[in-house]
PDB file of N, CA and C in Angstrom:
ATOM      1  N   UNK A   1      49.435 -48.272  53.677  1.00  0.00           N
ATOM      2  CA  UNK A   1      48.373 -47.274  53.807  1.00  0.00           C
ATOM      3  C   UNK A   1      47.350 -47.765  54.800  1.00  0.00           C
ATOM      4  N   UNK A   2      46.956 -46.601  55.644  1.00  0.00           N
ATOM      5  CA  UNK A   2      45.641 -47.453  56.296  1.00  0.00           C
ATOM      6  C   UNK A   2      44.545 -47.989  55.098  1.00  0.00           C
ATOM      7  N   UNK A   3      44.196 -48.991  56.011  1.00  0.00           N
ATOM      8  CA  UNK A   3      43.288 -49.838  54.978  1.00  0.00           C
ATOM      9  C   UNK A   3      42.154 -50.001  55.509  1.00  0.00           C
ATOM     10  N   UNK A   4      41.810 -49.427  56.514  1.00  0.00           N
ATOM     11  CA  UNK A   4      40.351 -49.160  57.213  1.00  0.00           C
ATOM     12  C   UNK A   4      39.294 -48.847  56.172  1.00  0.00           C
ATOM     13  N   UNK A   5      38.345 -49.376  56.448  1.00  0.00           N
ATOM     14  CA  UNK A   5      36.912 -49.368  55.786  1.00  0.00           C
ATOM     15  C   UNK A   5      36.776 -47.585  56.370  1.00  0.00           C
ATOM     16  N   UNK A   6      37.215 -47.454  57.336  1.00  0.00           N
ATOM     17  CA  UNK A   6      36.852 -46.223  58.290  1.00  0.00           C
ATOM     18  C   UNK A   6      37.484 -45.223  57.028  1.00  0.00           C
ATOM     19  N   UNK A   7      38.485 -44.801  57.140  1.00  0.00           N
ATOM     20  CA  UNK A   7      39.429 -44.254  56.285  1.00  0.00           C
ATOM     21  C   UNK A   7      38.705 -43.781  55.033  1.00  0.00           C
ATOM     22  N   UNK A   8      38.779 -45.183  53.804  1.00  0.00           N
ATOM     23  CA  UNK A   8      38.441 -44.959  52.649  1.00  0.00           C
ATOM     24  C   UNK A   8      36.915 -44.394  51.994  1.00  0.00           C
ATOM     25  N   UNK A   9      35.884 -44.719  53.674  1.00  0.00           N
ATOM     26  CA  UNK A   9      34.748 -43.966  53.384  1.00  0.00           C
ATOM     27  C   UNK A   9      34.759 -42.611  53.710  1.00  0.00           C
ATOM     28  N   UNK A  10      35.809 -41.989  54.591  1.00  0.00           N
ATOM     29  CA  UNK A  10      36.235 -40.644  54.794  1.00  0.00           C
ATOM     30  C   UNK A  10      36.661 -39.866  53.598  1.00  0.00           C
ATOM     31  N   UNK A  11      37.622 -40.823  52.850  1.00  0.00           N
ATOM     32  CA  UNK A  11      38.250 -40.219  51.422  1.00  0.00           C
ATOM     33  C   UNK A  11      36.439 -40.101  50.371  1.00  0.00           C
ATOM     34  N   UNK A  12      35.616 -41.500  50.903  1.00  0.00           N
ATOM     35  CA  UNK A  12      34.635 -41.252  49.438  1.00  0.00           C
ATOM     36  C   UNK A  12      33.487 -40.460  50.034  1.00  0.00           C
ATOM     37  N   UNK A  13      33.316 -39.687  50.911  1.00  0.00           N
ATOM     38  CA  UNK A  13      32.528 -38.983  51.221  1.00  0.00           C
ATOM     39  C   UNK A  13      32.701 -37.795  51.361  1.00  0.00           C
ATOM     40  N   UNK A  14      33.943 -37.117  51.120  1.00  0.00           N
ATOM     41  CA  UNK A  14      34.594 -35.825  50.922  1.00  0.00           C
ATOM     42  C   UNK A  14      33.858 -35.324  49.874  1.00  0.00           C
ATOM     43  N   UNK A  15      33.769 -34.195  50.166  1.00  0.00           N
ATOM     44  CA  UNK A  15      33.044 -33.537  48.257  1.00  0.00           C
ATOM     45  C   UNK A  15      34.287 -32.954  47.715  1.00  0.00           C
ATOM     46  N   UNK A  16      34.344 -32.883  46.505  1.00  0.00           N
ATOM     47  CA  UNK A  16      35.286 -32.659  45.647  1.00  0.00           C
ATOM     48  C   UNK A  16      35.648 -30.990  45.859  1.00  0.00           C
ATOM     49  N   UNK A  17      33.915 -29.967  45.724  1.00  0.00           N
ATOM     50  CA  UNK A  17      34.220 -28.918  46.158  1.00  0.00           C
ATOM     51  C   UNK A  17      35.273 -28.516  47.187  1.00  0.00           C
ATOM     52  N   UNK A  18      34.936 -29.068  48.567  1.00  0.00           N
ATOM     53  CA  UNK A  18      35.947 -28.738  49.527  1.00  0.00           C
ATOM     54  C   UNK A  18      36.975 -28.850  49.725  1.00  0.00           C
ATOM     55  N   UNK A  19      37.723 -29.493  48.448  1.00  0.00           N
ATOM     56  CA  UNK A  19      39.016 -29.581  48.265  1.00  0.00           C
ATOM     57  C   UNK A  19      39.406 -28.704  47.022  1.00  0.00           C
ATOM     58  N   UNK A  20      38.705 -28.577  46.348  1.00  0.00           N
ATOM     59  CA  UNK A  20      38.701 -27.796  45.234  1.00  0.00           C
ATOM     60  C   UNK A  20      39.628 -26.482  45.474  1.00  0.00           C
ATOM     61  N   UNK A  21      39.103 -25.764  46.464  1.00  0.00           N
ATOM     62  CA  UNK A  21      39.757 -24.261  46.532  1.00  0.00           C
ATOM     63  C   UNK A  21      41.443 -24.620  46.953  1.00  0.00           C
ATOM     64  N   UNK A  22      41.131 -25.370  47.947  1.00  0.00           N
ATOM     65  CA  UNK A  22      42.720 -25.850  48.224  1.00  0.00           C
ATOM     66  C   UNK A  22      43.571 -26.474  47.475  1.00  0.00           C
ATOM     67  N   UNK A  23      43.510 -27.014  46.349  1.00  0.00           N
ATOM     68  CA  UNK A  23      44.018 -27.564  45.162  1.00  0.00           C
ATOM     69  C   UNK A  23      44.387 -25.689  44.383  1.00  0.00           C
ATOM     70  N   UNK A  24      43.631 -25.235  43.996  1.00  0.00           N
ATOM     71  CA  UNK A  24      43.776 -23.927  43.974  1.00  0.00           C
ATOM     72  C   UNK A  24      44.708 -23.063  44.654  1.00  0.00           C
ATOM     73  N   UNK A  25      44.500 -23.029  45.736  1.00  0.00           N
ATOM     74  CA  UNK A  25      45.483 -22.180  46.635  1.00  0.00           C
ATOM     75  C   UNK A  25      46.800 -22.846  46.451  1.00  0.00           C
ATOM     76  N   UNK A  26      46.656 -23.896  46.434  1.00  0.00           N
ATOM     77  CA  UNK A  26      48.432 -24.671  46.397  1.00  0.00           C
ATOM     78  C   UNK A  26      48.797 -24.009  44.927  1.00  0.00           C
ATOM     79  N   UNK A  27      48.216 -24.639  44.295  1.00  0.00           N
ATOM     80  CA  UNK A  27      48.963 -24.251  42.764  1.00  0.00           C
ATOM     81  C   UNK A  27      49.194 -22.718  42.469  1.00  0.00           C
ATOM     82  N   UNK A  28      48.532 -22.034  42.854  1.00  0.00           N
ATOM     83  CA  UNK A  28      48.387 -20.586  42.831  1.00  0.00           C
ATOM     84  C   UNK A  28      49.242 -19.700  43.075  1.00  0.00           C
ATOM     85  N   UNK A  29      49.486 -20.107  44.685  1.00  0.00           N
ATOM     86  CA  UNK A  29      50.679 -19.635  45.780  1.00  0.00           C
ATOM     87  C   UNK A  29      52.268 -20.189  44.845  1.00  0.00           C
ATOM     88  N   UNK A  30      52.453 -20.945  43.952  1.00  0.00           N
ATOM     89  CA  UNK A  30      53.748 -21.611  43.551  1.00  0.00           C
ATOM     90  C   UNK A  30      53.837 -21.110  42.087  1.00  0.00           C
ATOM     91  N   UNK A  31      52.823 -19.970  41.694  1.00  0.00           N
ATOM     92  CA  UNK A  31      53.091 -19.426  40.565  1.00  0.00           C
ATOM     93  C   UNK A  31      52.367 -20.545  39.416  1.00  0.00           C
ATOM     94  N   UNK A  32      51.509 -20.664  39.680  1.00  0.00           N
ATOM     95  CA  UNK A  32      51.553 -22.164  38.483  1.00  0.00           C
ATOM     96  C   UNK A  32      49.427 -21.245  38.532  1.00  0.00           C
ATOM     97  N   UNK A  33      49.055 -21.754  37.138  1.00  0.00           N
ATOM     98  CA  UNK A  33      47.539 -20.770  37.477  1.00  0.00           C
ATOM     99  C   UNK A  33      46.582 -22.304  37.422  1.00  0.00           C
ATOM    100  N   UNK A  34      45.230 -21.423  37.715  1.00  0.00           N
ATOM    101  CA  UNK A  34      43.675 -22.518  37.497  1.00  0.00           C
ATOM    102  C   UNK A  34      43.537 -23.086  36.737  1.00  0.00           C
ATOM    103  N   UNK A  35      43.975 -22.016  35.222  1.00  0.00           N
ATOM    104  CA  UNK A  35      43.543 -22.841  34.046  1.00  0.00           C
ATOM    105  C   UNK A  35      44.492 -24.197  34.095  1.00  0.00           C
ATOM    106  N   UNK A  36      45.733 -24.333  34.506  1.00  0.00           N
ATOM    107  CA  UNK A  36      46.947 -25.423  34.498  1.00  0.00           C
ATOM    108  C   UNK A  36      46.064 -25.943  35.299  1.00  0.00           C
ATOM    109  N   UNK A  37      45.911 -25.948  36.312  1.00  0.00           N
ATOM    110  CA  UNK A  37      45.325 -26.974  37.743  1.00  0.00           C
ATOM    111  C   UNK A  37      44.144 -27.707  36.624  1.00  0.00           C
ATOM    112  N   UNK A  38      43.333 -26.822  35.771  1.00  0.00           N
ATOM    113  CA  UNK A  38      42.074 -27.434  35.077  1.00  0.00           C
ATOM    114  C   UNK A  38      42.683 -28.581  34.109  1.00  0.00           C
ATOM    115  N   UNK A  39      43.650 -28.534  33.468  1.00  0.00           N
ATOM    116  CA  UNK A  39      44.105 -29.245  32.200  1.00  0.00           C
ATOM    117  C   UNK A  39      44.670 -30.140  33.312  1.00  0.00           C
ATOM    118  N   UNK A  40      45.032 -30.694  34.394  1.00  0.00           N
ATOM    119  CA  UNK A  40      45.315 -31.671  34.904  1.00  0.00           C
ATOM    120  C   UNK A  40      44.365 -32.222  35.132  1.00  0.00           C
ATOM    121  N   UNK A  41      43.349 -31.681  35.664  1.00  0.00           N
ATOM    122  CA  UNK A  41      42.157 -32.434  36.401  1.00  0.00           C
ATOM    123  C   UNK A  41      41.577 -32.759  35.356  1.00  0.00           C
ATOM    124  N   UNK A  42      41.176 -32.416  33.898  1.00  0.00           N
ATOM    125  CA  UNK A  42      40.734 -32.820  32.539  1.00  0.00           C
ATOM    126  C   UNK A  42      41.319 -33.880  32.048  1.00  0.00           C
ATOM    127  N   UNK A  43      42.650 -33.825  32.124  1.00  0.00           N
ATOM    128  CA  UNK A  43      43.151 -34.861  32.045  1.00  0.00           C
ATOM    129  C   UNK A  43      43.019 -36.399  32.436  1.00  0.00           C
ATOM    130  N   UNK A  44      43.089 -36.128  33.847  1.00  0.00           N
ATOM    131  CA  UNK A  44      42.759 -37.520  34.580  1.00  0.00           C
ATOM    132  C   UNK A  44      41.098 -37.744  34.265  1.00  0.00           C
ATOM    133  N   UNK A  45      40.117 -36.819  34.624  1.00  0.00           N
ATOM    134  CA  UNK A  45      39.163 -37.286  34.744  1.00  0.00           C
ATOM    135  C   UNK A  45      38.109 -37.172  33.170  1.00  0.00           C
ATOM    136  N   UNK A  46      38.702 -36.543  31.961  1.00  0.00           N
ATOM    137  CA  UNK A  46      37.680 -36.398  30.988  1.00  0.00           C
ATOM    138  C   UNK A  46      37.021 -35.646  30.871  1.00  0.00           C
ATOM    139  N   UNK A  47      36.688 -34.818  32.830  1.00  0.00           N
ATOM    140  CA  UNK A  47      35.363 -33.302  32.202  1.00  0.00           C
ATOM    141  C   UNK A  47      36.134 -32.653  31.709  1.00  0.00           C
ATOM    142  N   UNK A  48      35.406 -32.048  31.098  1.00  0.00           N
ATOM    143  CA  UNK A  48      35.268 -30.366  30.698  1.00  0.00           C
ATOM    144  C   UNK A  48      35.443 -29.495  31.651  1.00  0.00           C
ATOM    145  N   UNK A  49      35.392 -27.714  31.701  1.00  0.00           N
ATOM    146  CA  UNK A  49      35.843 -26.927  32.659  1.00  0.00           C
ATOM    147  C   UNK A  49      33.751 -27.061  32.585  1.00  0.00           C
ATOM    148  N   UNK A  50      32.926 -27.226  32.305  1.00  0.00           N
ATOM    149  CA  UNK A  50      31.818 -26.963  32.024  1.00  0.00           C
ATOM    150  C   UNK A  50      30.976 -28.028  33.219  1.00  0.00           C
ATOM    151  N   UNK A  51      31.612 -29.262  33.206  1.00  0.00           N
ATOM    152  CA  UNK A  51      31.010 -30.315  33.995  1.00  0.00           C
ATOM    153  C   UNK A  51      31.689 -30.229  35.253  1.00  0.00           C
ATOM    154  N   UNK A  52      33.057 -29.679  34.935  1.00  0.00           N
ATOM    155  CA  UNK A  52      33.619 -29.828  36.025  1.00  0.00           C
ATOM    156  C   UNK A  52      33.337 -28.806  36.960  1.00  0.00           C
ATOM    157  N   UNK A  53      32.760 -27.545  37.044  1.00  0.00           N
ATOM    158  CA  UNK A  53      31.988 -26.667  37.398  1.00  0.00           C
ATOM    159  C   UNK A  53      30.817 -26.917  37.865  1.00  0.00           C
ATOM    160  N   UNK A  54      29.897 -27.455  36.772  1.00  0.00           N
ATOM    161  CA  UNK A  54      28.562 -28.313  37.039  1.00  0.00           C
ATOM    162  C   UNK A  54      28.978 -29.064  38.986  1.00  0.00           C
ATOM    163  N   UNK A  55      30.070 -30.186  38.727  1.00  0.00           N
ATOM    164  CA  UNK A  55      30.393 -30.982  40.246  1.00  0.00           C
ATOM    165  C   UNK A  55      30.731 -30.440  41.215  1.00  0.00           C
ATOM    166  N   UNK A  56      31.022 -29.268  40.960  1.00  0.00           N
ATOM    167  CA  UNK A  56      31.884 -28.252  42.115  1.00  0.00           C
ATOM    168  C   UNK A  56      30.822 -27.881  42.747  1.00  0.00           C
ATOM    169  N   UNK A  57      29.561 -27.067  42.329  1.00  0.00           N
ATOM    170  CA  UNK A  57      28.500 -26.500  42.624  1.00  0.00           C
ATOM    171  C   UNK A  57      27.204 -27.392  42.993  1.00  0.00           C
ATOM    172  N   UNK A  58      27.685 -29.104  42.385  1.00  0.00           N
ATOM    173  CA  UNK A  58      26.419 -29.728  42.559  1.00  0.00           C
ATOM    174  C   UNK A  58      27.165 -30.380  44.354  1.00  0.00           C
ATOM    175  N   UNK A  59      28.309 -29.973  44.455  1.00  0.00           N
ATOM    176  CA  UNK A  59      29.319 -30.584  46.156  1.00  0.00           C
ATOM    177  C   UNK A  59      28.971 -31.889  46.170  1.00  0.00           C
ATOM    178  N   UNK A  60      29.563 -32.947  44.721  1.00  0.00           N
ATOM    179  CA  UNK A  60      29.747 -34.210  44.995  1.00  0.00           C
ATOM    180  C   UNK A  60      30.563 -34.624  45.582  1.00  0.00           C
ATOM    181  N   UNK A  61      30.190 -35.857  46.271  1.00  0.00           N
ATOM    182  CA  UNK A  61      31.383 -36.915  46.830  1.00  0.00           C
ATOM    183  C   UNK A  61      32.530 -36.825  45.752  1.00  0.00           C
ATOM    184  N   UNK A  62      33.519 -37.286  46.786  1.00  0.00           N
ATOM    185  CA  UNK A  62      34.871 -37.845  45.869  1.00  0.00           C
ATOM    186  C   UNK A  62      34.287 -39.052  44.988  1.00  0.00           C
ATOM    187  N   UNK A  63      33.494 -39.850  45.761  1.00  0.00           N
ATOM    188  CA  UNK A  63      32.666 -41.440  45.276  1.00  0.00           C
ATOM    189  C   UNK A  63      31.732 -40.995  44.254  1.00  0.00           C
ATOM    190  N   UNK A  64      31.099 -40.010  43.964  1.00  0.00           N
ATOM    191  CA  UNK A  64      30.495 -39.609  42.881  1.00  0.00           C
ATOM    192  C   UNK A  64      31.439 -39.108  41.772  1.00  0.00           C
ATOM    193  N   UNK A  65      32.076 -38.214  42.162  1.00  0.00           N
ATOM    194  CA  UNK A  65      33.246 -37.537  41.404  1.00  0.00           C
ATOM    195  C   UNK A  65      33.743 -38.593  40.232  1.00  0.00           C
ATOM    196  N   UNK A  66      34.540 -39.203  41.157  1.00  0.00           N
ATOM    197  CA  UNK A  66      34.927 -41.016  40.202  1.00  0.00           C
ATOM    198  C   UNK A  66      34.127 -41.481  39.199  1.00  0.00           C
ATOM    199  N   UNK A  67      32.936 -41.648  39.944  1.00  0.00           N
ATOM    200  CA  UNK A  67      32.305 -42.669  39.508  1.00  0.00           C
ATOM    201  C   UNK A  67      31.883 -41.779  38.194  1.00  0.00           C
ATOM    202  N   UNK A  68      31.662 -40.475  37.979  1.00  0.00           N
ATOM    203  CA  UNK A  68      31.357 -39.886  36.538  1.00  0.00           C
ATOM    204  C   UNK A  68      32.430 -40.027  35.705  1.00  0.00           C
ATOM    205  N   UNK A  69      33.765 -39.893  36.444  1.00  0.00           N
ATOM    206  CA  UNK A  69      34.636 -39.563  35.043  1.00  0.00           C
ATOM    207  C   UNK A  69      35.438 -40.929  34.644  1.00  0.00           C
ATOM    208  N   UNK A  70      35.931 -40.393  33.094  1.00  0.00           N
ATOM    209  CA  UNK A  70      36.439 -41.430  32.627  1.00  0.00           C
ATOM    210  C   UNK A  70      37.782 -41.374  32.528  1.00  0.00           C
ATOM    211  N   UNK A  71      38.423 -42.217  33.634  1.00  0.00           N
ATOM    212  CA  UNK A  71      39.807 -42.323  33.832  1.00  0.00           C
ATOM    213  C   UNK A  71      41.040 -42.271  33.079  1.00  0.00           C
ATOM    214  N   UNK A  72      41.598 -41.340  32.701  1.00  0.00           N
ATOM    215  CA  UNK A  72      43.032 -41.248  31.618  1.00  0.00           C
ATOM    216  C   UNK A  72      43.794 -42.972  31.627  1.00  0.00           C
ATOM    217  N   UNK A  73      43.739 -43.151  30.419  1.00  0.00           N
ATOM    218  CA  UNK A  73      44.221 -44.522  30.513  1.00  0.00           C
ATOM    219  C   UNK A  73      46.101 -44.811  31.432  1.00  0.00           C
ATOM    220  N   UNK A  74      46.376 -43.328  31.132  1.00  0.00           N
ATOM    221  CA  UNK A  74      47.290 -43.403  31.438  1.00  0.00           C
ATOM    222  C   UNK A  74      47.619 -43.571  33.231  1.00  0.00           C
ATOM    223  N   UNK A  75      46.796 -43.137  33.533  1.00  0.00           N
ATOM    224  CA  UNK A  75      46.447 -42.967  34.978  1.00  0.00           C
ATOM    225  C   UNK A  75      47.519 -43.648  36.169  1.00  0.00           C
ATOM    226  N   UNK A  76      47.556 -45.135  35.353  1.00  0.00           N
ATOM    227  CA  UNK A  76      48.133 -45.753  36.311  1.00  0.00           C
ATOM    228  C   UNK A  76      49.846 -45.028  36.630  1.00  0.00           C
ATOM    229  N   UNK A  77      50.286 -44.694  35.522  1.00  0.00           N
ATOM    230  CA  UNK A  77      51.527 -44.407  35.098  1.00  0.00           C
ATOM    231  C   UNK A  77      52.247 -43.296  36.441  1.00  0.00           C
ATOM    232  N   UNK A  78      50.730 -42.943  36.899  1.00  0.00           N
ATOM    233  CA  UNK A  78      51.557 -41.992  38.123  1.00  0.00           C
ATOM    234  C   UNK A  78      51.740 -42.822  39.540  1.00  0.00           C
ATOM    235  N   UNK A  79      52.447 -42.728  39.535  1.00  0.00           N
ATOM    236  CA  UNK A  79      53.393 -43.324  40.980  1.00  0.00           C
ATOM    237  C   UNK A  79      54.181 -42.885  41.641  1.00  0.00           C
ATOM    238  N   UNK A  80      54.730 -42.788  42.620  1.00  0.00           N
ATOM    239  CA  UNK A  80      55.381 -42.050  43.813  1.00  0.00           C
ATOM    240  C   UNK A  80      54.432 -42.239  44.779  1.00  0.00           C
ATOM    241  N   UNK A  81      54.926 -41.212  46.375  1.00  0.00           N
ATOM    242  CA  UNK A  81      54.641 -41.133  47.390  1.00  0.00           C
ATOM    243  C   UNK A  81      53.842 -39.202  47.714  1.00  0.00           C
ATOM    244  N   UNK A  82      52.399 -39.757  48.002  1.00  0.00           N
ATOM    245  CA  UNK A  82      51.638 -38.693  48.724  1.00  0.00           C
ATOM    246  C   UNK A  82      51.198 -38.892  50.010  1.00  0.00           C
ATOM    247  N   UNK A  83      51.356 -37.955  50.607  1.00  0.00           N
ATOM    248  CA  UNK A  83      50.617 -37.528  52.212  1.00  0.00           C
ATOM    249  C   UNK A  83      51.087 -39.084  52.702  1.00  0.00           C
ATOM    250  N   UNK A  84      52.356 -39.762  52.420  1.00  0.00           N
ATOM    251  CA  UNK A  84      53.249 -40.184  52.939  1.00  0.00           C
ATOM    252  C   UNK A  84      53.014 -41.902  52.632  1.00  0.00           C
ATOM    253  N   UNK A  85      52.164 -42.092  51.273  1.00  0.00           N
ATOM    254  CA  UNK A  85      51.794 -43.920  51.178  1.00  0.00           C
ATOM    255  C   UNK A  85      52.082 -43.913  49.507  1.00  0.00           C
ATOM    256  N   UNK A  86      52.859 -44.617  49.298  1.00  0.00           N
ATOM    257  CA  UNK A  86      53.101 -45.180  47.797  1.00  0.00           C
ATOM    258  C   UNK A  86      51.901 -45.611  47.196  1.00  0.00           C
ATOM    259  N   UNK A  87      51.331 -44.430  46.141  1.00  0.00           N
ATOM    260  CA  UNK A  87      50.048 -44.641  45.473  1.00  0.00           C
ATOM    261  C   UNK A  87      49.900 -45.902  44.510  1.00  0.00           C
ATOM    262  N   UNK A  88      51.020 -46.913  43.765  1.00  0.00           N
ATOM    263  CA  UNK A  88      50.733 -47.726  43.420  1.00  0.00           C
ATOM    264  C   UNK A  88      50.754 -49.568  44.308  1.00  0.00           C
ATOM    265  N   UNK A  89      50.639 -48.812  45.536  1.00  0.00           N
ATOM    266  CA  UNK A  89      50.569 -49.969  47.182  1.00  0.00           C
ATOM    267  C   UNK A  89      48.914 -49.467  47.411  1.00  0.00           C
ATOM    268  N   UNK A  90      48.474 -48.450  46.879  1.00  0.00           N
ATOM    269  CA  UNK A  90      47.350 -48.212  47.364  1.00  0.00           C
ATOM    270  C   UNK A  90      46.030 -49.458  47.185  1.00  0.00           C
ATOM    271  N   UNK A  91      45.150 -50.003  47.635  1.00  0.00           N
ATOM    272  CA  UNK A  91      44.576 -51.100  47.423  1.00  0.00           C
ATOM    273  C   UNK A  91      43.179 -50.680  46.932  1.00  0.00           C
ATOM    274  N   UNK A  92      42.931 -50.063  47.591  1.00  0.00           N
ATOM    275  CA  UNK A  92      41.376 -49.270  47.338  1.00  0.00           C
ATOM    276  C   UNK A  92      41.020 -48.187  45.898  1.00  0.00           C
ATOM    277  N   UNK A  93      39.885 -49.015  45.398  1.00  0.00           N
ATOM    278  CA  UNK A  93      40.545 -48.017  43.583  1.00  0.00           C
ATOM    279  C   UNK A  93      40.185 -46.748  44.016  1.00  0.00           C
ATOM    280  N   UNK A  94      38.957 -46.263  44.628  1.00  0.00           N
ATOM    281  CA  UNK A  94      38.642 -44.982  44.934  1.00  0.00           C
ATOM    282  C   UNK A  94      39.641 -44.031  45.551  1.00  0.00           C
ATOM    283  N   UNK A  95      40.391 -44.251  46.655  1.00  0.00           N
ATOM    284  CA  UNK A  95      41.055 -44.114  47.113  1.00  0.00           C
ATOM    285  C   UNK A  95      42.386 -43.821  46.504  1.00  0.00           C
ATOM    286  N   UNK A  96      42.812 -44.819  45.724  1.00  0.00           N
ATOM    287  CA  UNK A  96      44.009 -44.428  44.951  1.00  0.00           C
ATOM    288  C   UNK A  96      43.887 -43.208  43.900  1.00  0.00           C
ATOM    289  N   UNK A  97      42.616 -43.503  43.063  1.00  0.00           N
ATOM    290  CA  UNK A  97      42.466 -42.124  42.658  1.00  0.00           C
ATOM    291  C   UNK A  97      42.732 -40.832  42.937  1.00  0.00           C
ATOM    292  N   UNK A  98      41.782 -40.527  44.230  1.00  0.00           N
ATOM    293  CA  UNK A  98      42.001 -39.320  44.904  1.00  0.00           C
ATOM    294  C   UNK A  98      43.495 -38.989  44.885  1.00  0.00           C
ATOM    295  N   UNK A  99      44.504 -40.026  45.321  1.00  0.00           N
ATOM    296  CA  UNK A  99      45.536 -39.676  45.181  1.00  0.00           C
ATOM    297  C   UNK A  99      46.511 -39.557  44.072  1.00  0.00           C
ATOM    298  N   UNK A 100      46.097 -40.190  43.282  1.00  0.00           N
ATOM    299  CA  UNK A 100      46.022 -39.647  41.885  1.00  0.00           C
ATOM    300  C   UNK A 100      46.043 -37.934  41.809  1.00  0.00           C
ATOM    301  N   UNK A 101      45.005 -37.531  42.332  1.00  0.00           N
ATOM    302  CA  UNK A 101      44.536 -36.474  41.623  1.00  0.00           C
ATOM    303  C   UNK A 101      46.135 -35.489  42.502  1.00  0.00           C
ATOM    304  N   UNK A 102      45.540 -35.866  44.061  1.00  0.00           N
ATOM    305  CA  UNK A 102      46.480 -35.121  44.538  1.00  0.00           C
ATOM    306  C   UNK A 102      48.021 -35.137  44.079  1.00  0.00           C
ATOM    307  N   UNK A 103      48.288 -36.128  43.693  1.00  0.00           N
ATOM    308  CA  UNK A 103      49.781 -36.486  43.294  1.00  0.00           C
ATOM    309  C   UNK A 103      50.114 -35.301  41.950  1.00  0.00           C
ATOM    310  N   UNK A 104      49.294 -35.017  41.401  1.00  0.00           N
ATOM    311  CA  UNK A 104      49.152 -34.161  40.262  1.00  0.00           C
ATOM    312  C   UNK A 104      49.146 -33.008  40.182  1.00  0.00           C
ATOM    313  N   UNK A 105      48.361 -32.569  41.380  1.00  0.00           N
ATOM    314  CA  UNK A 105      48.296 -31.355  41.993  1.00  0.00           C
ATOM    315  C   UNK A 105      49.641 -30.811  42.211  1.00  0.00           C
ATOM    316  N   UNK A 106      50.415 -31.830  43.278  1.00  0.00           N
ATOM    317  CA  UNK A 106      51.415 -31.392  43.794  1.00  0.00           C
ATOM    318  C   UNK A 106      52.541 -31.374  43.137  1.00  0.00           C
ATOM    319  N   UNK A 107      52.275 -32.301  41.801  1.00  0.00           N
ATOM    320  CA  UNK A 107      53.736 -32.362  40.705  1.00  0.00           C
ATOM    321  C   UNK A 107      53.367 -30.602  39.968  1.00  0.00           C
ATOM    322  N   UNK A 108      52.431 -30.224  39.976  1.00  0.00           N
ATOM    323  CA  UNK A 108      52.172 -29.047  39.250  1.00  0.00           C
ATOM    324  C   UNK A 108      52.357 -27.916  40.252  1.00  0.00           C
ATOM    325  N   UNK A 109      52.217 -27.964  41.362  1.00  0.00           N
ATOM    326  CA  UNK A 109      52.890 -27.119  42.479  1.00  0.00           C
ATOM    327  C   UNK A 109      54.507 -26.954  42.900  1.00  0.00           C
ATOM    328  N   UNK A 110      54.858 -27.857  42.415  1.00  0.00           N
ATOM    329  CA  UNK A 110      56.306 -28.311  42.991  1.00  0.00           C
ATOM    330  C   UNK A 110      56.860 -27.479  41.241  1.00  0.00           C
ATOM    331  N   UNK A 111      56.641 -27.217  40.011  1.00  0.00           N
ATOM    332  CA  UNK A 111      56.659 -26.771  39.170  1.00  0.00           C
ATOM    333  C   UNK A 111      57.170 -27.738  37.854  1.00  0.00           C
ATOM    334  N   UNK A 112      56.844 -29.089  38.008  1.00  0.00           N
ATOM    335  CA  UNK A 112      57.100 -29.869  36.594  1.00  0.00           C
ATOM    336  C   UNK A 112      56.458 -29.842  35.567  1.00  0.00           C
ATOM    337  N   UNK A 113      56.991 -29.819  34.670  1.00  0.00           N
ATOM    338  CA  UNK A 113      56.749 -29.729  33.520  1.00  0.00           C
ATOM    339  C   UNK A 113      55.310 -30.353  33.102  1.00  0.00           C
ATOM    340  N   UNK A 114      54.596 -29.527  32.066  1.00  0.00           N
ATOM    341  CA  UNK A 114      53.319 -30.272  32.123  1.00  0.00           C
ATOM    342  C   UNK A 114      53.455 -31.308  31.235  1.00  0.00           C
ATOM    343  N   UNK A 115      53.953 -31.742  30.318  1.00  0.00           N
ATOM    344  CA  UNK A 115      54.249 -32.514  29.571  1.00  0.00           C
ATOM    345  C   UNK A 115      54.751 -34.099  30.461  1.00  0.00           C
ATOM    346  N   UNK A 116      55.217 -33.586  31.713  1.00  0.00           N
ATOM    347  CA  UNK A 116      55.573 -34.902  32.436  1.00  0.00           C
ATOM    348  C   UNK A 116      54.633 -35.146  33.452  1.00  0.00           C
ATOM    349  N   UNK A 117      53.672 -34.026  33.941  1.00  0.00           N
ATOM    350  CA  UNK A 117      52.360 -34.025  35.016  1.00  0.00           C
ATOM    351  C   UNK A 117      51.861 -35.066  34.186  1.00  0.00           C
ATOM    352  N   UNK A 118      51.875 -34.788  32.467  1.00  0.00           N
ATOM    353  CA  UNK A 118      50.611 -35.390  31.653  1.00  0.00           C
ATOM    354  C   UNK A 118      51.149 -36.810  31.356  1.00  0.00           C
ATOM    355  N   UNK A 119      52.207 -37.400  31.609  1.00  0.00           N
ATOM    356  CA  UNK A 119      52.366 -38.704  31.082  1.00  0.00           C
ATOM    357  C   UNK A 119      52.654 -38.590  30.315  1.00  0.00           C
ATOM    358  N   UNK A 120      52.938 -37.860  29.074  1.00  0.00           N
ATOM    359  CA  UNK A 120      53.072 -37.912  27.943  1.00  0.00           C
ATOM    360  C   UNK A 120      52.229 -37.570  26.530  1.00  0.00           C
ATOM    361  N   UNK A 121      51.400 -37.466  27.229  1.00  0.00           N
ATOM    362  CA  UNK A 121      50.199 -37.492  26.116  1.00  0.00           C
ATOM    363  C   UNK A 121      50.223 -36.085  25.658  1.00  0.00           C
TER     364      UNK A 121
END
């Protein structure tokens, strides 16, 4: 993965909003709905649809984003390859997150089972 300081402050200075709709549109377009996209993102991160609304509208960083929620223990458990770098090679915790999230996104776009999006839980 690039490992640029450059890079990973690009990933933590993104606001969550501006990815938000596009996380949306993906899942949407593949038949899969919001409320599903929400129970993933609850998942990993602990908000609520209530807080998680609250962050959308307050247009935090990805680096804020993180830094509120409390990470699914399971978290690590997701692994594979996004936007083309093996997320458990990823070095940067912020960073790996994000891809976290995205990796989740796209297992729920691609149409797997939520029971296996969720790890198990």
């Amino acid at each position: 993965m690039n490992n640029s300081d450059t890079h990973h402050q690009r990933i933590a200075k993104m606001t969550f909003a501006s990815v938000y709709p596009m996380y949306v549109e993906k899942v949407e377009k593949k038949g899969r709905t919001k409320e599903e996209l929400h129970q993933v993102i609850v998942w990993l991160t602990g908000f609520d649809d209530k807080k998680l609304q609250e962050l959308i509208e307050a247009k935090v960083t990805f680096e804020a984003f993180f830094q509120q929620a409390s990470l699914n223990p399971n978290a690590d458990l997701i692994t594979g390859v996004i936007c083309g770098y093996r997320i458990e090679d990823i070095e940067n915790p912020l960073t790996r997150q994000v891809r976290y999230l995205d990796k989740l996104v796209d297992e729920l776009a691609k149409g797997r089972k939520m029971e296996k999006i969720l790890r198990g839980s």
